[in-house]
Protein backbone atom coordinates (compact mmCIF):
# COMPACT_ATOMS: atom_id res chain seq x y z
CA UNK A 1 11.39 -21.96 -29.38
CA UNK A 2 7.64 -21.46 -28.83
CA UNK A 3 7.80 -18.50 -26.78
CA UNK A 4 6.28 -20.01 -23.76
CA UNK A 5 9.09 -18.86 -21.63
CA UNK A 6 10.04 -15.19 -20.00
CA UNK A 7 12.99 -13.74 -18.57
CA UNK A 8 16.77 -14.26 -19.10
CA UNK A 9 18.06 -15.03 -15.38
CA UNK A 10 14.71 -15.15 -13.52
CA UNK A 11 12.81 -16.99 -16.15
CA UNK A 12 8.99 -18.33 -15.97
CA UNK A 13 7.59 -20.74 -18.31
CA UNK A 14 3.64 -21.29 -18.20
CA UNK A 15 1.87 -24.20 -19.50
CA UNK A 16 -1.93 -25.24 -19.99
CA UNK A 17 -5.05 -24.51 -21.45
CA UNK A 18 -8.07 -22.25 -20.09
CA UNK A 19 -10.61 -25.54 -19.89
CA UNK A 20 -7.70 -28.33 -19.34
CA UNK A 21 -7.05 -29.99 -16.02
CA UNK A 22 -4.70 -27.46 -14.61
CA UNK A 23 -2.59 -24.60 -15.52
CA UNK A 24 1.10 -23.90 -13.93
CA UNK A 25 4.13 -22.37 -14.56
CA UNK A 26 7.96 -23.52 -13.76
CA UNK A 27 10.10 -20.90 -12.36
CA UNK A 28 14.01 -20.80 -12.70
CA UNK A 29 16.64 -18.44 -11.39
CA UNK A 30 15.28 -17.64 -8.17
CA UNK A 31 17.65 -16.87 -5.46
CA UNK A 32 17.73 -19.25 -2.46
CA UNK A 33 16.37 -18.34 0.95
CA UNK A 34 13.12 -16.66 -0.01
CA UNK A 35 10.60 -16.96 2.14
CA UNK A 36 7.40 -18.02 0.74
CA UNK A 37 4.47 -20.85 1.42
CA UNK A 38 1.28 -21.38 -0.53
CA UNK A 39 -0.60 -18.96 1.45
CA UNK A 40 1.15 -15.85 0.14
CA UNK A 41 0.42 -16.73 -3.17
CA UNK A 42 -3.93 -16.13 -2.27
CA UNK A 43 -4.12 -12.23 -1.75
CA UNK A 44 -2.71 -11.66 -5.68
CA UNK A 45 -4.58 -14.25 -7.26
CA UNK A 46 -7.63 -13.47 -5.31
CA UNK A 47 -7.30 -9.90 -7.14
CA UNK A 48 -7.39 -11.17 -10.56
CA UNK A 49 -9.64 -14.19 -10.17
CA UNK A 50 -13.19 -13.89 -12.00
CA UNK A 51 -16.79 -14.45 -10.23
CA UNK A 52 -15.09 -11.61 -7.72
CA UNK A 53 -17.96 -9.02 -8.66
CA UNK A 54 -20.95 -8.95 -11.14
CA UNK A 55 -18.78 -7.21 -13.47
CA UNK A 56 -16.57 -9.45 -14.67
CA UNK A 57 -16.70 -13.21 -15.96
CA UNK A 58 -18.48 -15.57 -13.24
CA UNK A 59 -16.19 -18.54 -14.00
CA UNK A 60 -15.26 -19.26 -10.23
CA UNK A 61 -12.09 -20.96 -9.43
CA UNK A 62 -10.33 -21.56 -6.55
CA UNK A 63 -6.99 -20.84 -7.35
CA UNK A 64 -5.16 -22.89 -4.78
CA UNK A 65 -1.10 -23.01 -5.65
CA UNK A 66 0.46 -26.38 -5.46
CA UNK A 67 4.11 -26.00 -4.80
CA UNK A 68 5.62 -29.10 -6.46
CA UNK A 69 9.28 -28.36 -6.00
CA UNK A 70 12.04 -25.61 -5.38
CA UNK A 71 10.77 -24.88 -1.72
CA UNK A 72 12.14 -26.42 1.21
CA UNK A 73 10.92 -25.53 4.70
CA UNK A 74 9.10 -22.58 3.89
CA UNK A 75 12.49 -21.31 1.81
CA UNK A 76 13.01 -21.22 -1.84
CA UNK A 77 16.27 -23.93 -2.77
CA UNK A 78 17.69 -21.84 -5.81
CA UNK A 79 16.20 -24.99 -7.87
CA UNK A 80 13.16 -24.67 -10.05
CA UNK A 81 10.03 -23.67 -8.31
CA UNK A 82 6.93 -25.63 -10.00
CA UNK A 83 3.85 -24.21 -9.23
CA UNK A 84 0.55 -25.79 -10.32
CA UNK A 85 -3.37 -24.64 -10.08
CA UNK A 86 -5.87 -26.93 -10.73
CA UNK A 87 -9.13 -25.66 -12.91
CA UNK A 88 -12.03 -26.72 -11.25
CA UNK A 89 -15.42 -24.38 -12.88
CA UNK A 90 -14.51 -24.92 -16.56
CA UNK A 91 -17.74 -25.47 -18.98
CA UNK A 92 -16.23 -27.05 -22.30
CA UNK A 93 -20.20 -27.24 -23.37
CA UNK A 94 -20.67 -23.81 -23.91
CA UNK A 95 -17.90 -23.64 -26.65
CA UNK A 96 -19.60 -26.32 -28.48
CA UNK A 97 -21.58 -24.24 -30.64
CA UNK A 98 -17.95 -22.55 -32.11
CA UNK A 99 -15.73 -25.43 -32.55
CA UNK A 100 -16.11 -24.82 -36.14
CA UNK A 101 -16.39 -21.43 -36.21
CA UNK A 102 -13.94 -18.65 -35.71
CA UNK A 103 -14.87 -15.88 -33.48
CA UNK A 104 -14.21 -12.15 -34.75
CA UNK A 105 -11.70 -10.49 -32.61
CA UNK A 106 -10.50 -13.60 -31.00
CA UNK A 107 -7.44 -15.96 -31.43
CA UNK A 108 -9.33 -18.62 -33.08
CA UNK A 109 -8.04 -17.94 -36.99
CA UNK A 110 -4.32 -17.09 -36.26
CA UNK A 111 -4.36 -20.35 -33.85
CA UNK A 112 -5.60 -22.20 -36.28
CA UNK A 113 -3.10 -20.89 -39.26
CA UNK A 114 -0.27 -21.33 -37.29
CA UNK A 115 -0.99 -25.09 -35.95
CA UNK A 116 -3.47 -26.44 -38.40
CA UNK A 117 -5.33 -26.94 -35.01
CA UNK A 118 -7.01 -25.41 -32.26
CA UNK A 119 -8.63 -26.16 -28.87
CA UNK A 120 -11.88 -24.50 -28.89
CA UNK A 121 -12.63 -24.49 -25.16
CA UNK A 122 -12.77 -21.08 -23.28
CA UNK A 123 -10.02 -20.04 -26.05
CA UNK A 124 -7.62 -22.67 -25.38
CA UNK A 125 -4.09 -21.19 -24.86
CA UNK A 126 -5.18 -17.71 -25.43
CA UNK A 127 -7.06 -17.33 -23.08
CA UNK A 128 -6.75 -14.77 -20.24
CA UNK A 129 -6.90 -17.99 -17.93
CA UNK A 130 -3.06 -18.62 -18.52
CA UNK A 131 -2.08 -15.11 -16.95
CA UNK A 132 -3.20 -16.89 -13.47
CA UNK A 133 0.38 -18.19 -13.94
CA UNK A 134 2.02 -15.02 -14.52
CA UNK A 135 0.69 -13.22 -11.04
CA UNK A 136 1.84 -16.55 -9.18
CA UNK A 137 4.82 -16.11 -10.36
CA UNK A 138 4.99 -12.63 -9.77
CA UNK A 139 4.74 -13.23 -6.08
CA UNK A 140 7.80 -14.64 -5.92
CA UNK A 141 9.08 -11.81 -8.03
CA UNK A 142 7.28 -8.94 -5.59
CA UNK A 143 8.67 -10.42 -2.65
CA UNK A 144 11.86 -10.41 -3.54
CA UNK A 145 11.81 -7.19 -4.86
CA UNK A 146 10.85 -5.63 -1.18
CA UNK A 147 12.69 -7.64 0.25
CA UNK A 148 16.38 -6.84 -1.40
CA UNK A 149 15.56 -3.42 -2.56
CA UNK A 150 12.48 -1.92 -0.88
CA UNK A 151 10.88 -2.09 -4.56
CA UNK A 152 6.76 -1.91 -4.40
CA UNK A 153 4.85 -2.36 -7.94
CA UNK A 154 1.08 -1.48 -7.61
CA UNK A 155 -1.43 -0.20 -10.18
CA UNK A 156 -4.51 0.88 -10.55
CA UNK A 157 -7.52 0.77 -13.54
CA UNK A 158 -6.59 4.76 -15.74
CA UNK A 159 -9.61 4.72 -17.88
CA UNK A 160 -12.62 2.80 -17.82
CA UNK A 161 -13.96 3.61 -21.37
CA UNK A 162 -14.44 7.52 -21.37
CA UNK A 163 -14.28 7.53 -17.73
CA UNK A 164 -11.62 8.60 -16.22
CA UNK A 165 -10.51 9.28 -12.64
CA UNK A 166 -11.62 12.86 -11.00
CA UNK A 167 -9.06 12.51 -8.30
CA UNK A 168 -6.27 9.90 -7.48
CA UNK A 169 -5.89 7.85 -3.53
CA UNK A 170 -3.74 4.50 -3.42
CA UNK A 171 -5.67 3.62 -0.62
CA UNK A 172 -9.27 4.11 -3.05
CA UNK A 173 -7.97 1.10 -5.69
CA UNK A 174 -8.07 -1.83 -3.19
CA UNK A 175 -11.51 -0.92 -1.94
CA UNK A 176 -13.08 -1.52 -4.93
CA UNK A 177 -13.45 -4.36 -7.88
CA UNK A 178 -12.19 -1.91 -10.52
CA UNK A 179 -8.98 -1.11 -8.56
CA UNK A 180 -10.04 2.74 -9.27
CA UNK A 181 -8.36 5.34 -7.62
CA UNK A 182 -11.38 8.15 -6.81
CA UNK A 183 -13.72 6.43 -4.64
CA UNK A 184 -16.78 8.72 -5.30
CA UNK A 185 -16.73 7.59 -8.91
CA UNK A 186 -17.24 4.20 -7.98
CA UNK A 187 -20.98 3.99 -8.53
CA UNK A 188 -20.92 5.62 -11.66
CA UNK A 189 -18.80 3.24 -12.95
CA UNK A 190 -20.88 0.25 -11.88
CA UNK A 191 -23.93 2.08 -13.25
CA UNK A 192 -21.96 2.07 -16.60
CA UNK A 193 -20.96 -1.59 -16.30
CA UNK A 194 -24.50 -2.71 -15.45
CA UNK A 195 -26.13 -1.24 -19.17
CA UNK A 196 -22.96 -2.57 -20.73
CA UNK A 197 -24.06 -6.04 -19.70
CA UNK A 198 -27.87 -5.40 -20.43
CA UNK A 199 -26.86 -4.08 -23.93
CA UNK A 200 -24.55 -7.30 -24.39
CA UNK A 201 -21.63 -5.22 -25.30
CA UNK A 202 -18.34 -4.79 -23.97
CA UNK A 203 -15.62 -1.66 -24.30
CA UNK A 204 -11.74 -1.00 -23.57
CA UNK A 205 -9.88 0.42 -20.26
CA UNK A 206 -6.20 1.88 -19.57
CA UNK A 207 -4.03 0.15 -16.77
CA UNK A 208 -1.21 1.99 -15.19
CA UNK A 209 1.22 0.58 -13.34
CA UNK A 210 4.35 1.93 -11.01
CA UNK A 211 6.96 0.76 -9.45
CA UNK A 212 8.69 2.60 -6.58
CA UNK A 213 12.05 2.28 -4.84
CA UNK A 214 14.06 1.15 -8.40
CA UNK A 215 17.22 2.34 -8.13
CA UNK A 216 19.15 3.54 -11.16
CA UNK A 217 21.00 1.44 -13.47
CA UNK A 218 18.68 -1.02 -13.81
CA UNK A 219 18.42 -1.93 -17.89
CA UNK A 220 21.00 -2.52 -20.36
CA UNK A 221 21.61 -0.27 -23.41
CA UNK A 222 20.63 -0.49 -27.09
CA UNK A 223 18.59 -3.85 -26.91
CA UNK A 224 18.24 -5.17 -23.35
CA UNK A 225 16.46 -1.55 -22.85
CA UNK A 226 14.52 -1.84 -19.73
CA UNK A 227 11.39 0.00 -21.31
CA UNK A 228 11.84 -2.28 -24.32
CA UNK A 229 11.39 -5.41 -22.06
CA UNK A 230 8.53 -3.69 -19.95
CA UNK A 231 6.70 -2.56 -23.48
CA UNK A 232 7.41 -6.15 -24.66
CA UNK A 233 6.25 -8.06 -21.49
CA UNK A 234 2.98 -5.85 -21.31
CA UNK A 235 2.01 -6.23 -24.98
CA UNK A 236 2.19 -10.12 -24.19
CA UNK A 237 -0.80 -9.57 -22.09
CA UNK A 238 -4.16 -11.13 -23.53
CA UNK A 239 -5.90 -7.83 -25.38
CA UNK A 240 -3.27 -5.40 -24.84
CA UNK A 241 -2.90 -3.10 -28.14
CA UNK A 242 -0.85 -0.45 -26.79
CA UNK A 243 1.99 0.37 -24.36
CA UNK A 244 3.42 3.58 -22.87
CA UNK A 245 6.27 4.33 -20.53
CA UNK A 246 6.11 7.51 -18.75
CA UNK A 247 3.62 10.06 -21.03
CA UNK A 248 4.08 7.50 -23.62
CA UNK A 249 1.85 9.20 -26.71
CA UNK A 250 1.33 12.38 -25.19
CA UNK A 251 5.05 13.39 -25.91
CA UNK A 252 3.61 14.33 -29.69
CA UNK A 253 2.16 17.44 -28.38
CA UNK A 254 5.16 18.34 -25.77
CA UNK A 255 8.20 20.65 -26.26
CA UNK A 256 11.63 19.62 -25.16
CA UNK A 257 11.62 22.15 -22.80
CA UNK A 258 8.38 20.74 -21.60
CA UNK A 259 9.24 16.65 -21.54
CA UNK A 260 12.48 16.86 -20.37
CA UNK A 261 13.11 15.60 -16.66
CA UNK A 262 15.91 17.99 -14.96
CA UNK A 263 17.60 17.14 -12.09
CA UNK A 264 18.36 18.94 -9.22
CA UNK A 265 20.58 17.57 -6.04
CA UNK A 266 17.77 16.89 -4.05
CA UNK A 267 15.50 15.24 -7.00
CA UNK A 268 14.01 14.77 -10.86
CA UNK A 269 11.97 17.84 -11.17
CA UNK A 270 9.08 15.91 -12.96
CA UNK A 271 9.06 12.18 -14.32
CA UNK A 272 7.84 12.69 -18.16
CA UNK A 273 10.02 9.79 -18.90
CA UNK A 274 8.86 7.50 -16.94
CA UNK A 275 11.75 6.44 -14.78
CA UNK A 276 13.61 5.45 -17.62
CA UNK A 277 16.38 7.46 -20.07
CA UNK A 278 18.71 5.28 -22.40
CA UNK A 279 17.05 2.32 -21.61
CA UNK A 280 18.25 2.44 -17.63
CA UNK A 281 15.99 3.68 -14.63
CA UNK A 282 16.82 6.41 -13.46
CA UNK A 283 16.16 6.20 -10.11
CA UNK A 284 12.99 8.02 -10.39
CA UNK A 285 9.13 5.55 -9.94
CA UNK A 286 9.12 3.54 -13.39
CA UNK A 287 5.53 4.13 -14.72
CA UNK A 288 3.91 2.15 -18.01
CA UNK A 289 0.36 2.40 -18.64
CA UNK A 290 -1.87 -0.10 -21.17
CA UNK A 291 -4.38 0.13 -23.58
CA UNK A 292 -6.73 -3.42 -23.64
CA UNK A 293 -9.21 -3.27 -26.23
CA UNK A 294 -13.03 -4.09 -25.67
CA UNK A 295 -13.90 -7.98 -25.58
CA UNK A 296 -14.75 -9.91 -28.46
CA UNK A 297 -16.89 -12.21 -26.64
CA UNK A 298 -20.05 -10.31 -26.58
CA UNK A 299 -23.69 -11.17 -26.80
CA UNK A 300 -24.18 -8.95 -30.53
CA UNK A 301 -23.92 -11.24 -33.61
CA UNK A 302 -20.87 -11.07 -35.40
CA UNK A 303 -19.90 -12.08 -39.31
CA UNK A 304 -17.50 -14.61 -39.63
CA UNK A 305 -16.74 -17.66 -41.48
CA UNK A 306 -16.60 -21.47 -40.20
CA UNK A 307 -13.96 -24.05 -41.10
CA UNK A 308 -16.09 -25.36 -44.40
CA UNK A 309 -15.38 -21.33 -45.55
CA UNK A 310 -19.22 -20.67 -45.46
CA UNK A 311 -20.25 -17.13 -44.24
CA UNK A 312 -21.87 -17.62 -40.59
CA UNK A 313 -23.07 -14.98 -37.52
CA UNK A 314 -21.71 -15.64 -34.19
CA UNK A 315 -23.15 -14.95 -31.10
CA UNK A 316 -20.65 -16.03 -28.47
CA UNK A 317 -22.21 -17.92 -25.28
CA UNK A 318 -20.53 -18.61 -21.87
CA UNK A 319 -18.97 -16.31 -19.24
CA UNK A 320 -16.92 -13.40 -20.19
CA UNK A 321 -15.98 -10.20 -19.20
CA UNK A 322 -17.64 -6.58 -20.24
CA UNK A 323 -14.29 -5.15 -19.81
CA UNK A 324 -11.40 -7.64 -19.33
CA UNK A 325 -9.31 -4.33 -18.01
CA UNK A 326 -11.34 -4.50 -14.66
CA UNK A 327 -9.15 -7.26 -13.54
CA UNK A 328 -5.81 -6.45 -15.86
CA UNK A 329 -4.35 -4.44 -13.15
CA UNK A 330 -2.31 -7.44 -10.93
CA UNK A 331 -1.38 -8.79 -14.16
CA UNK A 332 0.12 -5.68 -15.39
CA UNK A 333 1.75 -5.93 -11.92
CA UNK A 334 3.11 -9.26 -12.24
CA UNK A 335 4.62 -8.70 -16.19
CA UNK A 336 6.36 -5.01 -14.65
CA UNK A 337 7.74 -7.45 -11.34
CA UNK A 338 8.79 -10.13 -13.20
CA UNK A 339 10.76 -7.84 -16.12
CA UNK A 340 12.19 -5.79 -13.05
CA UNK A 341 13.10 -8.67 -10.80
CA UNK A 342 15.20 -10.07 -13.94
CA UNK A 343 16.82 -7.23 -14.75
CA UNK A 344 17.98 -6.47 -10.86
CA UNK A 345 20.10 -9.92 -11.32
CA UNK A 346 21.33 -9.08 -14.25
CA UNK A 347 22.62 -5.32 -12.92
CA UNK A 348 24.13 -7.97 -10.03
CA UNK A 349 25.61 -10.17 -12.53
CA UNK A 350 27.35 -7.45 -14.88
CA UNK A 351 27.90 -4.68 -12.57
CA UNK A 352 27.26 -5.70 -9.16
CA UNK A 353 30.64 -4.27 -8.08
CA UNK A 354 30.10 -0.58 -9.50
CA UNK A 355 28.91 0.86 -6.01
CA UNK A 356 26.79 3.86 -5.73
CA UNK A 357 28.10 6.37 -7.71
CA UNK A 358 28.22 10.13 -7.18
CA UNK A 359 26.52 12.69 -7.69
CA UNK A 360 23.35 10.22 -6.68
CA UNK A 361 20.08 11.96 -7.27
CA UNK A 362 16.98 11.19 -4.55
């Protein structure tokens, strides 16, 4: 297999390139009788489109989903749903310059190892322009998700370089292009990104991302573990070089008597573990968080070597992001939907006639 395919019962596959004539993704598994048209699919994909603010890449695309099959009358069939977006804003020219040359920090080396070739333009298949796919798809996933279990996934930017949050409102991280939950940091935080830009560097964030309403069981034991697919699904993520579910790292510095969630008949007194113990939620909100490193594509020469192994400097042109975590929340959304959506038909398949068992913590 390539690897170009997610999911066990609700599976996605994604397909095409960052500068090619469209990108789109082939979902299969989905249960019949959704609701869904091409419209839903704009609110998501507006949130992680470029060209949205100054402060991230000003590659504009419209983003309008094609639904080629698996929806009848406004209704999903149970059949494959193809999806398709056309890329209309690409500019191959500005990758001219690198075709022979391999970026530091990017994908262009390993690509070319692995395949013995590589398609230079905006990155090619590694680009961040595939995860388009990924929140389309998760859509699907959300709505179906809310709609059989009352299950909302929603995150918001954690860290914005050494920045983080002084306070914490859902209601803050959809008023603002950094999806930041303390509104009076806001300006700060552009103030930052604006001498980022002048001084043509770039630097890392932290995503967070929870889901509420899971119930437990969700997750299989020993190597289905539901935090093992979420950890797994999130490091697929273009720049992602770290995972955590629940306090994740901080743990080192905890005592057992500290981390440990107990329970109580009307609720988890704290959620250290994330929603998650043996692999199965809990129950409780499951909660991840990322760690995307700073973008390679920066305006500061770089050493590298070219294809004829001669020492060269790069200086990467085109559109790119300062901080490609500004817009990695919905697509930390869409990899936690799409891992939970599979693993709720999976519970259904295996175990769907267990019941609610007792005692049943809220």
């Amino acid at each position: 297999m390539s690897s170009n395919s997610f999911g066990k019962l609700f599976t996605v596959t994604t397909f095409g390139e960052s500068h090619g004539p469209a990108i789109g993704c082939v979902i299969d598994g989905c249960p019949p009788g959704l609701p869904i048209g091409e419209e839903e699919f704009r609110h998501d994909l507006d949130r992680r489109a470029t060209g949205k603010s100054r402060h991230t890449s000003q590659r504009r695309e419209a983003d309008e989903v094609e639904i080629l099959s698996g929806v009848y009358e406004g209704r999903t069939t149970g059949t494959p749903i193809a999806l398709l977006i056309r890329n209309t804003d690409q500019r191959s020219k500005d990758y001219g310059d690198i075709a022979s040359t391999f970026r530091p920090g990017h994908a262009d080396y390993t690509y070319w190892q692995k395949y013995g070739i590589r398609d230079p333009r905006g990155g090619g298949r590694s680009s961040a322009r595939e995860t388009t796919m990924r929140v389309a798809a998760a859509v699907v996933a959300k709505k179906w998700l809310l709609e059989h279990h009352g299950v909302r996934v929603r995150g918001y930017l954690a860290q914005l370089g050494d920045i983080a949050p002084a306070g914490f409102d859902w209601e803050a991280v959809e008023q603002n292009p950094f999806f930041w939950p303390c509104t009076e940091q806001v300006p700060a935080l552009e103030k930052a990104m604006d001498a980022l830009r002048k001084s043509g560097d770039s630097v890392g964030a932290r995503v967070s991302v929870v889901a509420e309403g899971v119930p437990p069981g969700w997750g299989e034991p020993v190597y289905g573990k539901l935090d093992g697919d979420l950890a797994s699904a999130l490091m697929s993520i273009n720049a992602v070089k770290g995972v955590e579910i629940g306090d994740g790292f901080a743990a080192v510095v905890q005592h057992g008597s500290e981390h440990r969630d107990e329970m109580r008949l009307d609720g988890f007194t704290s959620n250290h573990a994330g929603g998650i113990l043996g692999g199965i939620s809990t129950g409780q909100a499951v909660v991840a968080s990322i760690v995307l490193k700073p973008t390679s594509s920066i305006l500061i020469p770089g050493r590298s070597v070219n294809l004829a192994g001669e020492a060269v400097d790069v200086v990467t042109k085109g559109r790119h992001d300062p901080c490609v975590g500004i817009r990695a929340t919905p697509i930390a959304e869409a990899m936690m939907a799409l891992v939970l959506v599979d693993h709720a038909l999976r519970h259904r398949a295996q175990c769907g006639d267990v019941g609610v068992m007792q005692p049943r913590i809220v």
